[in-house]
N, C-alpha and C. Protein backbone atom coordinates (compact mmCIF):
# COMPACT_ATOMS: atom_id res chain seq x y z
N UNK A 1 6.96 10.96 11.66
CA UNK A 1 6.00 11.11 10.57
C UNK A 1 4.61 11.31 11.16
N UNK A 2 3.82 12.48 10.68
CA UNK A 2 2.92 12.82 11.68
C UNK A 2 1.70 12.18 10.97
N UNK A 3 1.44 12.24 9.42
CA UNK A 3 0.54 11.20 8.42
C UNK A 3 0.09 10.00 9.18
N UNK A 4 -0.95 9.42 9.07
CA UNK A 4 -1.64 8.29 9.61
C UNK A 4 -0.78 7.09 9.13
N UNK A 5 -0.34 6.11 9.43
CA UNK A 5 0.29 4.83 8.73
C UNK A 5 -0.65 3.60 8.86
N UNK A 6 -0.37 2.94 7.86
CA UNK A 6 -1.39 1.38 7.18
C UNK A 6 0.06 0.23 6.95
N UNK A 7 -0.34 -0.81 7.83
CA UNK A 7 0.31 -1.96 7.20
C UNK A 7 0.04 -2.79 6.15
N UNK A 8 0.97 -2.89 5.24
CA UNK A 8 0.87 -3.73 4.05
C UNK A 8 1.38 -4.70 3.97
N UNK A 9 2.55 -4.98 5.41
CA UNK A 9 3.44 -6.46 5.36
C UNK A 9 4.30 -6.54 6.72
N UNK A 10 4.45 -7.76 6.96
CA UNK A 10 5.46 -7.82 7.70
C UNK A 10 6.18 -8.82 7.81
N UNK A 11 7.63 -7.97 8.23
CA UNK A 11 8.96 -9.20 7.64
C UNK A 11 8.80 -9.90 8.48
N UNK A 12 8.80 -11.52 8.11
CA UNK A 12 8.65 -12.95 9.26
C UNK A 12 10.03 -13.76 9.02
N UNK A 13 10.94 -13.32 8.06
CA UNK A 13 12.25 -13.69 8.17
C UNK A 13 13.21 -12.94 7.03
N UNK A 14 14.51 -13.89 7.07
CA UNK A 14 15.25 -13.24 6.12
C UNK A 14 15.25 -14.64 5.19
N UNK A 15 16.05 -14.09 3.56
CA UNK A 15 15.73 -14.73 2.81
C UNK A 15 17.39 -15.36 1.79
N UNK A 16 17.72 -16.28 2.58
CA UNK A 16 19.08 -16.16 1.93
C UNK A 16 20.27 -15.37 2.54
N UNK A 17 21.20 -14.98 1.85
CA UNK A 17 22.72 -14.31 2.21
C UNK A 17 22.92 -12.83 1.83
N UNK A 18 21.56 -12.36 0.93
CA UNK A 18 21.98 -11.27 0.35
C UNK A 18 21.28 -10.27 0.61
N UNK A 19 20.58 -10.26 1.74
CA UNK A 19 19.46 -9.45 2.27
C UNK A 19 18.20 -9.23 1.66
N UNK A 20 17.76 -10.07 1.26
CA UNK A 20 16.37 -10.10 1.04
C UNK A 20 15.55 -10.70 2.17
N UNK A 21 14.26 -10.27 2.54
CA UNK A 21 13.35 -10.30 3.95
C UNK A 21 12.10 -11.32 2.83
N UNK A 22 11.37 -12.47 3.94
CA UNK A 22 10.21 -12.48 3.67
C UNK A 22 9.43 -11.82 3.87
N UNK A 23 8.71 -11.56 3.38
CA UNK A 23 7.37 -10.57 3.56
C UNK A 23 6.08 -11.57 3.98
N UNK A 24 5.02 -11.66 4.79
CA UNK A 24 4.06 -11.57 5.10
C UNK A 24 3.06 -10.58 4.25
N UNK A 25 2.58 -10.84 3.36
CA UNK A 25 1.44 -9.31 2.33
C UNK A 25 0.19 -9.25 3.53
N UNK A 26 -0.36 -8.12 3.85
CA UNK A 26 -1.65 -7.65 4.44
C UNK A 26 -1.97 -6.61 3.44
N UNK A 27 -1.72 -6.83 2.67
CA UNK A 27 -2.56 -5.56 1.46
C UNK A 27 -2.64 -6.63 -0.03
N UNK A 28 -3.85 -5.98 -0.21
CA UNK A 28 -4.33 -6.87 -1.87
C UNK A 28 -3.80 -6.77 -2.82
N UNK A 29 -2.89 -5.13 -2.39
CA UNK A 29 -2.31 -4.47 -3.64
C UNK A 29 -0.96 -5.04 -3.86
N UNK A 30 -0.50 -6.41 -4.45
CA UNK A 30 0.83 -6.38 -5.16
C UNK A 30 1.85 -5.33 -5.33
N UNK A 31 0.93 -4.14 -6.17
CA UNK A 31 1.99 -3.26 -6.15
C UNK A 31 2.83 -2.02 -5.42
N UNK A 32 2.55 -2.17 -4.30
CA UNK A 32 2.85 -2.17 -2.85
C UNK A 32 4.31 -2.63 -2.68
N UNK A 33 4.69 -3.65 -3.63
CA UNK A 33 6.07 -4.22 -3.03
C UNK A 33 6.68 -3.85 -4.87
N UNK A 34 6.39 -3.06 -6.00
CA UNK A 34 7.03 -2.60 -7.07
C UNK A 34 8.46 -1.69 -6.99
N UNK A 35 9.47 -2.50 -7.43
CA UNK A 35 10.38 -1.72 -7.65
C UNK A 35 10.64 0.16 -7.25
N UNK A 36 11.29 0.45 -6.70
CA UNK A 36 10.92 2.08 -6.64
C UNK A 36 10.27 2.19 -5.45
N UNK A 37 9.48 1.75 -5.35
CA UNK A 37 8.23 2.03 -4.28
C UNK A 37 9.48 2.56 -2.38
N UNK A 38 8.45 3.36 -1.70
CA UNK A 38 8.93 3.78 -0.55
C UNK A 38 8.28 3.06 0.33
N UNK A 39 8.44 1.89 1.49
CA UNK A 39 8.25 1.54 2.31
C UNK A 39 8.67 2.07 3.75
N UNK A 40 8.21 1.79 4.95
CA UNK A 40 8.73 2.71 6.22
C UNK A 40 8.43 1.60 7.22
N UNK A 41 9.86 1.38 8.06
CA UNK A 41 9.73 0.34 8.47
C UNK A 41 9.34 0.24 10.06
N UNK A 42 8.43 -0.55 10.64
CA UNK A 42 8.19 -0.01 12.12
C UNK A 42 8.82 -1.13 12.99
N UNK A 43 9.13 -0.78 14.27
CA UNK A 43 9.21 -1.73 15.03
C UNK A 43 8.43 -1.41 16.28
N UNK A 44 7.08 -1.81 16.31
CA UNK A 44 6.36 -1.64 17.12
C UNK A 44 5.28 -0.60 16.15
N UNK A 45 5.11 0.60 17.40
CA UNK A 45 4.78 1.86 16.84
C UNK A 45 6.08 3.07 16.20
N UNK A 46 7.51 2.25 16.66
CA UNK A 46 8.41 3.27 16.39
C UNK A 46 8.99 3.25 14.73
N UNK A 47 8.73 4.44 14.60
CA UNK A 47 9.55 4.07 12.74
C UNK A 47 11.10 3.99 12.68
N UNK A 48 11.76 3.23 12.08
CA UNK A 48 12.88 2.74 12.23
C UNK A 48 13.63 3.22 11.16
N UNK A 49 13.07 3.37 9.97
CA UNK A 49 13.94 2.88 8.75
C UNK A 49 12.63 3.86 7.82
N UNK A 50 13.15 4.49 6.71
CA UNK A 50 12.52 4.20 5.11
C UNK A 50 13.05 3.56 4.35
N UNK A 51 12.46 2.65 3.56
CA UNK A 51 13.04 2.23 2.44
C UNK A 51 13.12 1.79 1.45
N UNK A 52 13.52 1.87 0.61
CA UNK A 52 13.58 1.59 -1.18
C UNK A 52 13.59 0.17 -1.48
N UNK A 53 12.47 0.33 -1.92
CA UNK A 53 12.65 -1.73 -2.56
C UNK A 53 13.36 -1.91 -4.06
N UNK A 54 14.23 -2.47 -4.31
CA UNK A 54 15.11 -2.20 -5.48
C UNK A 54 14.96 -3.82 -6.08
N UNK A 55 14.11 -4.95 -5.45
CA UNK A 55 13.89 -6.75 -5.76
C UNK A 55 12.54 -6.79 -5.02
N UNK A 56 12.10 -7.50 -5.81
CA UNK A 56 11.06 -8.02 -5.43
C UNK A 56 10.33 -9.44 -6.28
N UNK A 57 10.02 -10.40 -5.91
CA UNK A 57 9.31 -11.40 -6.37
C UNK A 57 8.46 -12.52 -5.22
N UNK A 58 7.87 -13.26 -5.98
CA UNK A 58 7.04 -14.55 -4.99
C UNK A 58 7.66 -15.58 -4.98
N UNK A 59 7.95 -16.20 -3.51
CA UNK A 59 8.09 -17.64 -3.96
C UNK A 59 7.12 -18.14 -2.79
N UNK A 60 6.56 -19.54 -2.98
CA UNK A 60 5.63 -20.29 -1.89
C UNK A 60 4.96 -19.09 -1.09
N UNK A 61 4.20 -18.47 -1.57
CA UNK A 61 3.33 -17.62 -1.50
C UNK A 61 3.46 -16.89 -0.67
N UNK A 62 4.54 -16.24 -0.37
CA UNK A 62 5.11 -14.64 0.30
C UNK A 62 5.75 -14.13 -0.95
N UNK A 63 6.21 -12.44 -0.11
CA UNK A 63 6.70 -11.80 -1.12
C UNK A 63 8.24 -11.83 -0.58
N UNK A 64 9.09 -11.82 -1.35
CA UNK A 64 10.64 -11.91 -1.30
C UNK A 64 11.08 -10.15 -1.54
N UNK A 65 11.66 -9.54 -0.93
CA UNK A 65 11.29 -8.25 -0.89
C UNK A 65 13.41 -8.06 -0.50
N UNK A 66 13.95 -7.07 -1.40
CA UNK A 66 15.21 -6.70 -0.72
C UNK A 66 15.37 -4.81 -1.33
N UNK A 67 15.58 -4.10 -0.44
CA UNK A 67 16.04 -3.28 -0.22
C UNK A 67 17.26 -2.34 -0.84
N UNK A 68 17.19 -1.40 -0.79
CA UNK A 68 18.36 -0.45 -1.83
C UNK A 68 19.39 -0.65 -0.81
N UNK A 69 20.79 -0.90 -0.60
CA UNK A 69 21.69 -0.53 -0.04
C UNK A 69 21.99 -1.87 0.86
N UNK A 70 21.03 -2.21 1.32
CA UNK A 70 20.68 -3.46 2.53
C UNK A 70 21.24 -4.80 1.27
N UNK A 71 22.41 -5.29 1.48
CA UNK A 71 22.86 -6.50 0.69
C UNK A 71 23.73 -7.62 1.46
N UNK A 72 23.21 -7.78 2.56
CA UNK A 72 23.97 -8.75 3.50
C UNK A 72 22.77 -9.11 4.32
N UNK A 73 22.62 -10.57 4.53
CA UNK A 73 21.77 -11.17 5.84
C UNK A 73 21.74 -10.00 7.30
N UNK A 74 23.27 -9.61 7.42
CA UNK A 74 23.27 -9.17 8.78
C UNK A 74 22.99 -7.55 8.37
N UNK A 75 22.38 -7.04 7.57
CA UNK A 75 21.55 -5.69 7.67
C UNK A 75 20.54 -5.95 7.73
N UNK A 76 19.73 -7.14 7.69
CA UNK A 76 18.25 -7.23 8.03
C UNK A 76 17.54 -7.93 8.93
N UNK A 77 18.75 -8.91 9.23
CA UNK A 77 18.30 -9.84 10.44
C UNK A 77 17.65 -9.58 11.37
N UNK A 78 17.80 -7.64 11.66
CA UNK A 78 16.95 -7.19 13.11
C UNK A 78 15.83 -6.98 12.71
N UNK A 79 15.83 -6.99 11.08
CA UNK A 79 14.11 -6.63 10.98
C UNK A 79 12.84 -7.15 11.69
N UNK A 80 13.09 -8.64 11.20
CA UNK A 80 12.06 -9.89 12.21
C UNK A 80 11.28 -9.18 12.48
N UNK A 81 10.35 -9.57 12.35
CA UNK A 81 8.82 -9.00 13.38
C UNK A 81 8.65 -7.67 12.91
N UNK A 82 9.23 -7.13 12.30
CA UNK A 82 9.35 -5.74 11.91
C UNK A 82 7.50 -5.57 10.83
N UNK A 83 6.76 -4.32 10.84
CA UNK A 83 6.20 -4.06 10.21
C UNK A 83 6.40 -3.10 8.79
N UNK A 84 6.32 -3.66 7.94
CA UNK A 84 5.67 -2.63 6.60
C UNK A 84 4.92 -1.53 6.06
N UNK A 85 4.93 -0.10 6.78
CA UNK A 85 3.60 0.46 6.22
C UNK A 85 4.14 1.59 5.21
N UNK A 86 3.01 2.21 5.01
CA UNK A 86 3.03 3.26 3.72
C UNK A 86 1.77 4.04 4.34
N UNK A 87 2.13 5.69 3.75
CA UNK A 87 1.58 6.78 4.75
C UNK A 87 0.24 6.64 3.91
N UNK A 88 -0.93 7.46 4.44
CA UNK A 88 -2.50 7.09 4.31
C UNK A 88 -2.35 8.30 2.58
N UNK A 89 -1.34 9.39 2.19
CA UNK A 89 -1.36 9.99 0.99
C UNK A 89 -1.15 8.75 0.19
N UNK A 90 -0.51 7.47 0.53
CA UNK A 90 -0.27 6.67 -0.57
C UNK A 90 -1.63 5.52 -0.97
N UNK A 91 -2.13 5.84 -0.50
CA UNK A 91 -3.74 4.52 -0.30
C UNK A 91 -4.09 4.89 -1.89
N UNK A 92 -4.22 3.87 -2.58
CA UNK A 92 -5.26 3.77 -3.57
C UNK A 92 -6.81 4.23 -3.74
N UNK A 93 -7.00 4.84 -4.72
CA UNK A 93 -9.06 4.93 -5.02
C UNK A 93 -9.66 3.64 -4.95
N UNK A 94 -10.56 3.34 -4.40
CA UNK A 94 -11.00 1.98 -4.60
C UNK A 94 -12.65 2.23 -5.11
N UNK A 95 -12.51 1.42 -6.36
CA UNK A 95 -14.26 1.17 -6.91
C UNK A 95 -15.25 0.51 -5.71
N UNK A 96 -16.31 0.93 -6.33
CA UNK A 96 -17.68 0.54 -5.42
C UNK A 96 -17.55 -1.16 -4.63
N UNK A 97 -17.87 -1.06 -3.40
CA UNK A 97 -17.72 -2.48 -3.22
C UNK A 97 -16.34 -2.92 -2.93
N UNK A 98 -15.08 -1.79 -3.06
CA UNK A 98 -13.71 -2.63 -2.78
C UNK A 98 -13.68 -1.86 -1.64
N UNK A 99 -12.78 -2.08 -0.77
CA UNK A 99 -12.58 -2.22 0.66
C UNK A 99 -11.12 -2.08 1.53
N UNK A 100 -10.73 -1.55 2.47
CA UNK A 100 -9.27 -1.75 2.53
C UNK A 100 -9.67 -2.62 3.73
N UNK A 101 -8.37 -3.38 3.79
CA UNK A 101 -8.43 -4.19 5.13
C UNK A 101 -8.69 -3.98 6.73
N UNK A 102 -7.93 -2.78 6.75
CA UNK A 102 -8.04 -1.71 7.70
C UNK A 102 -9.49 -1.37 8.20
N UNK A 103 -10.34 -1.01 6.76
CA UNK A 103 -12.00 -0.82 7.04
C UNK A 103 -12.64 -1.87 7.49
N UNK A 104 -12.33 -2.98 7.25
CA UNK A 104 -12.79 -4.25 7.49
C UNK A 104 -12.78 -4.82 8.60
N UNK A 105 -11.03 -4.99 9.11
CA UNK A 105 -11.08 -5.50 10.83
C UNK A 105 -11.54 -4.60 11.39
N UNK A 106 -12.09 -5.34 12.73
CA UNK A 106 -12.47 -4.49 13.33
C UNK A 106 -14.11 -3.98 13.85
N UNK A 107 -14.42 -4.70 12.07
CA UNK A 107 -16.52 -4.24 11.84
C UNK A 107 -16.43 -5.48 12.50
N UNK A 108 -18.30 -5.17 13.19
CA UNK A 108 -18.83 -6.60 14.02
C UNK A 108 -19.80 -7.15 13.12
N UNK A 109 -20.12 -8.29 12.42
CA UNK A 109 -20.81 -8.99 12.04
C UNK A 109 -22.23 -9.75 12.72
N UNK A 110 -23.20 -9.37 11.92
CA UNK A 110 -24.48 -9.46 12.72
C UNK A 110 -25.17 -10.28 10.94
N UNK A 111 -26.09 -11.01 11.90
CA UNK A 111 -26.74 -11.84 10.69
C UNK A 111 -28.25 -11.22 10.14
N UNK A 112 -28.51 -11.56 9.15
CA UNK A 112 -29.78 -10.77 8.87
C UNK A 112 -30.95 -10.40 9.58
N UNK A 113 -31.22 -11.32 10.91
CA UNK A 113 -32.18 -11.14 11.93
C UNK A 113 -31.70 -10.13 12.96
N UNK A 114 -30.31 -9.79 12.37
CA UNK A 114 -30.01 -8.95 13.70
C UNK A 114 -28.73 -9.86 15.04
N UNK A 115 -28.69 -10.71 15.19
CA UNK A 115 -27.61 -11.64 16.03
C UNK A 115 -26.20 -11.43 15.74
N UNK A 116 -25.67 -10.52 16.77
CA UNK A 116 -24.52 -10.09 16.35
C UNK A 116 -23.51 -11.52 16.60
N UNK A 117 -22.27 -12.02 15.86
CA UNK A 117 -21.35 -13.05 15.53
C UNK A 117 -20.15 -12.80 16.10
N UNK A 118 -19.94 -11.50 16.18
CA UNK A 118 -18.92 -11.10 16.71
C UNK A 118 -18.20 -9.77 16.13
N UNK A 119 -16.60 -9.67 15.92
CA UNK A 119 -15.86 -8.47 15.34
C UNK A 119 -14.60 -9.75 14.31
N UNK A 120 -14.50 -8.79 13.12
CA UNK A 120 -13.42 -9.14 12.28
C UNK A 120 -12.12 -9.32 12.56
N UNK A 121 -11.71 -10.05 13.10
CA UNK A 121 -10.35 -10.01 13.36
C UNK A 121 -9.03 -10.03 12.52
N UNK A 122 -9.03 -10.85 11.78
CA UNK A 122 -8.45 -10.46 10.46
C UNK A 122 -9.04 -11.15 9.30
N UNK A 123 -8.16 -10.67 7.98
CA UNK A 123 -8.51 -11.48 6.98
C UNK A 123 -7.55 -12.27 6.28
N UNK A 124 -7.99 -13.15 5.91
CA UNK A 124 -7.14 -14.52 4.96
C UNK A 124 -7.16 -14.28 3.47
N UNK A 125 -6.39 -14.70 2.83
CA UNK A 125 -6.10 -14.65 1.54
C UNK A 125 -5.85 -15.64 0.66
N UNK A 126 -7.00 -16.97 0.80
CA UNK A 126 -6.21 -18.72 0.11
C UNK A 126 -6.58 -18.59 -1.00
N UNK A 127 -7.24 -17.94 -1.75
CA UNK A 127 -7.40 -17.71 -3.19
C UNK A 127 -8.21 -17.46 -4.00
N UNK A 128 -9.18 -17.68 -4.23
CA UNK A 128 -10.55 -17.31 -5.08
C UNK A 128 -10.95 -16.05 -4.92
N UNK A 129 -11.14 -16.03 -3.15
CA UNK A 129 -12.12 -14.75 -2.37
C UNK A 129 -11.49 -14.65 -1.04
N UNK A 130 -11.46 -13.92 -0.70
CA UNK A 130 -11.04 -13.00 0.86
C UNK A 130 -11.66 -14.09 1.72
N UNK A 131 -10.87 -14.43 3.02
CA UNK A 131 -11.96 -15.23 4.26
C UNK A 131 -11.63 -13.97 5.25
N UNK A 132 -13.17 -13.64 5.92
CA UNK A 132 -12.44 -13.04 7.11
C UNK A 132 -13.18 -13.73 8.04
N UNK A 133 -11.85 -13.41 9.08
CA UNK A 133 -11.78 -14.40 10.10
C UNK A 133 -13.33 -13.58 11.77
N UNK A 134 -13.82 -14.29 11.89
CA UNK A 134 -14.73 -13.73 13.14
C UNK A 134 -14.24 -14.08 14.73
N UNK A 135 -14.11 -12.84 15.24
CA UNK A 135 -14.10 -13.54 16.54
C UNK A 135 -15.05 -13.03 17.33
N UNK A 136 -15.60 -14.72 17.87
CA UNK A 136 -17.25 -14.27 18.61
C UNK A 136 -16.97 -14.15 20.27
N UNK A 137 -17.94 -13.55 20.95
CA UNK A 137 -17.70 -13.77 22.69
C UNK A 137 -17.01 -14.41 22.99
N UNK A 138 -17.63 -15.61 22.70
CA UNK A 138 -17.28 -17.12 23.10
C UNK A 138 -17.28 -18.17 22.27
N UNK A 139 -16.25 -19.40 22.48
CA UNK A 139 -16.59 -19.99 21.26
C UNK A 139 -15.59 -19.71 20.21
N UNK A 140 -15.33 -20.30 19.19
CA UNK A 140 -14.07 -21.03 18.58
C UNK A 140 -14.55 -19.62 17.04
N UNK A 141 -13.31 -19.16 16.33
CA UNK A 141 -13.60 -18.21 15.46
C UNK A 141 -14.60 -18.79 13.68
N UNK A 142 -14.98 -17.71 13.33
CA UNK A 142 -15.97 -18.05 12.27
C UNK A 142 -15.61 -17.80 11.08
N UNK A 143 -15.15 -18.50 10.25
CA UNK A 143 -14.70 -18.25 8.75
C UNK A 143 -15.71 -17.59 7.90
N UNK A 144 -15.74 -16.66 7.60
CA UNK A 144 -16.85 -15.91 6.83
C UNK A 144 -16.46 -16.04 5.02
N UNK A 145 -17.12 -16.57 4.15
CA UNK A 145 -15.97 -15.69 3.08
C UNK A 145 -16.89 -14.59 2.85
N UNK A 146 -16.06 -14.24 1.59
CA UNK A 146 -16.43 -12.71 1.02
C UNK A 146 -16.86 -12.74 -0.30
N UNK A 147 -18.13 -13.21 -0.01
CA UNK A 147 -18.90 -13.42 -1.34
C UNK A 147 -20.18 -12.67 -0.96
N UNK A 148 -20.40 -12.24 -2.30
CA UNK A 148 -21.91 -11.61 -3.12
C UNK A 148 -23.31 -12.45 -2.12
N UNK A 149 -22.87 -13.65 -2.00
CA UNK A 149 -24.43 -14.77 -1.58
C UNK A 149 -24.03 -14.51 -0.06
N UNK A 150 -22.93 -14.24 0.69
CA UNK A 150 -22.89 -14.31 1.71
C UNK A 150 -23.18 -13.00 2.59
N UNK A 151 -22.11 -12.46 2.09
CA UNK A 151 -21.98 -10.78 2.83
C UNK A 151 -22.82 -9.81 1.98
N UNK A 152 -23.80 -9.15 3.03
CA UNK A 152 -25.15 -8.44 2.54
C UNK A 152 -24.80 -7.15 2.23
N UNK A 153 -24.11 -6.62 3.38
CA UNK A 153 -24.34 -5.14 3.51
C UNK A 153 -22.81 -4.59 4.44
N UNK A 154 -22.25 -3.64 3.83
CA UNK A 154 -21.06 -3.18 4.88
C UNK A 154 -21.31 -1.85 4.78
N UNK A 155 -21.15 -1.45 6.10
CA UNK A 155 -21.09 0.14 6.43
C UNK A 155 -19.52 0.45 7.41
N UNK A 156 -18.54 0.70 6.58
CA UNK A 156 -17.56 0.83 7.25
C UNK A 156 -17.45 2.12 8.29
N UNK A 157 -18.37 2.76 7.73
CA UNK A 157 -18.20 4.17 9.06
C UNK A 157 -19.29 3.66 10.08
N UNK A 158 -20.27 2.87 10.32
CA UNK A 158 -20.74 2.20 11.31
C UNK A 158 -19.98 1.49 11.74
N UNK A 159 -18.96 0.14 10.82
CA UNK A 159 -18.39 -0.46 11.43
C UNK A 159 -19.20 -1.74 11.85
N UNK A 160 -20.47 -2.46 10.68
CA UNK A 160 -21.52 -3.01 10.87
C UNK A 160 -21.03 -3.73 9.50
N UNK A 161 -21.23 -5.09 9.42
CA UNK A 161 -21.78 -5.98 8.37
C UNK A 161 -22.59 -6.48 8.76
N UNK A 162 -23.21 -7.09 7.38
CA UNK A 162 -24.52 -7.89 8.05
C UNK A 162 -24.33 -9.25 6.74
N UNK A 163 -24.66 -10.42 7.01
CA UNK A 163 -23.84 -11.44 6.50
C UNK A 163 -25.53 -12.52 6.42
N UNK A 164 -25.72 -12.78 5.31
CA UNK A 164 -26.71 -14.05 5.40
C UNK A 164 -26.32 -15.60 5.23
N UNK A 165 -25.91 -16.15 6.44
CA UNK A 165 -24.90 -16.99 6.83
C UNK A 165 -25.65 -18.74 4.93
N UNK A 166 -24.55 -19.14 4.60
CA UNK A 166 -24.57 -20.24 4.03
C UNK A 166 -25.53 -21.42 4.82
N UNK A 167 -26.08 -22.58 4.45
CA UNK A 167 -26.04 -23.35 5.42
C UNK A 167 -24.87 -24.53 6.46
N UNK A 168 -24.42 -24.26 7.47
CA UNK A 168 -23.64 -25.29 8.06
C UNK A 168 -22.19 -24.18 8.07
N UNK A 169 -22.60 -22.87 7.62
CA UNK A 169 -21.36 -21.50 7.91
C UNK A 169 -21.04 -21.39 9.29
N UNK A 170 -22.10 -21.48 10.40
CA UNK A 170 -21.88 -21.10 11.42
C UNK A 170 -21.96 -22.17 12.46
N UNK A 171 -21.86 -23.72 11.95
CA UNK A 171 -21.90 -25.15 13.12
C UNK A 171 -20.60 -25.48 13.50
């Protein structure tokens, strides 16, 4: 597949006897894992598999995800570690201010004076608002969230945020 690919999940186990995979979500979009939908499965950089999600639901906050055809533990068991993506024609429009994850890791975070914090390493998802995670030079990583009072300014084609830290955000 010569199209750019984006991860949206990745299987961290299997789920039961009947081939359903946990999912790991790295995309905001729920409907990413909808009935119908075409997933492509990697192992590594190599594509392995396409495939049809025909189940899908949540339990303890992953997605429970099983496959068209795939109905036995031992058709998915090799998945493990396996990645989730969907080609860059399938990406959503996103309104002003929304963001893909992809745009996000990666930017280096600098505070309003200018003091760069570090680069995005990933982001978290515990509930209210997005945390993304900082990793600085040196020194233990920086929970940022993703709020209006916090995060100033993103330029994803710079690859620059600029963040006006809370008090006691960065001790």
């Amino acid at each position: 597949m010569k199209e750019k690919m984006f991860t949206v999940g990745k299987i961290i186990n299997t789920h039961g006897i009947r081939g359903d995979v946990k999912v790991l979500r790295v995309s905001d979009f729920e409907e990413r894992f909808d009935i119908g939908n075409t997933l492509y499965l990697f192992t590594g950089d190599k594509l392995v598999s396409e495939l049809i999600i025909d189940g899908h639901r949540i339990h303890k906050g992953f997605d429970l995800v099983h496959f068209k055809g795939l109905d036995n533990i031992n058709d998915v068991e090799h998945f493990k570690g396996s990645s989730l993506k969907i080609p860059e024609s399938q990406l959503s429009e996103l309104g002003e201010n929304e963001y893909y994850y992809h745009e996000i890791i990666g930017c280096e975070v600098f505070t309003g004076e200018g003091e760069s914090l570090g680069f995005v390493k990933e982001i978290l998802s515990p509930g209210a608002n997005d945390v993304w995670v900082v990793k600085p030079s040196k020194g233990k990583d920086i929970l940022i969230p993703y709020i209006e009072d916090v995060v100033i300014d993103i330029n994803v084609e710079g690859k620059r945020i600029v963040i006006e830290p809370m008090e006691g955000l960065l001790e």
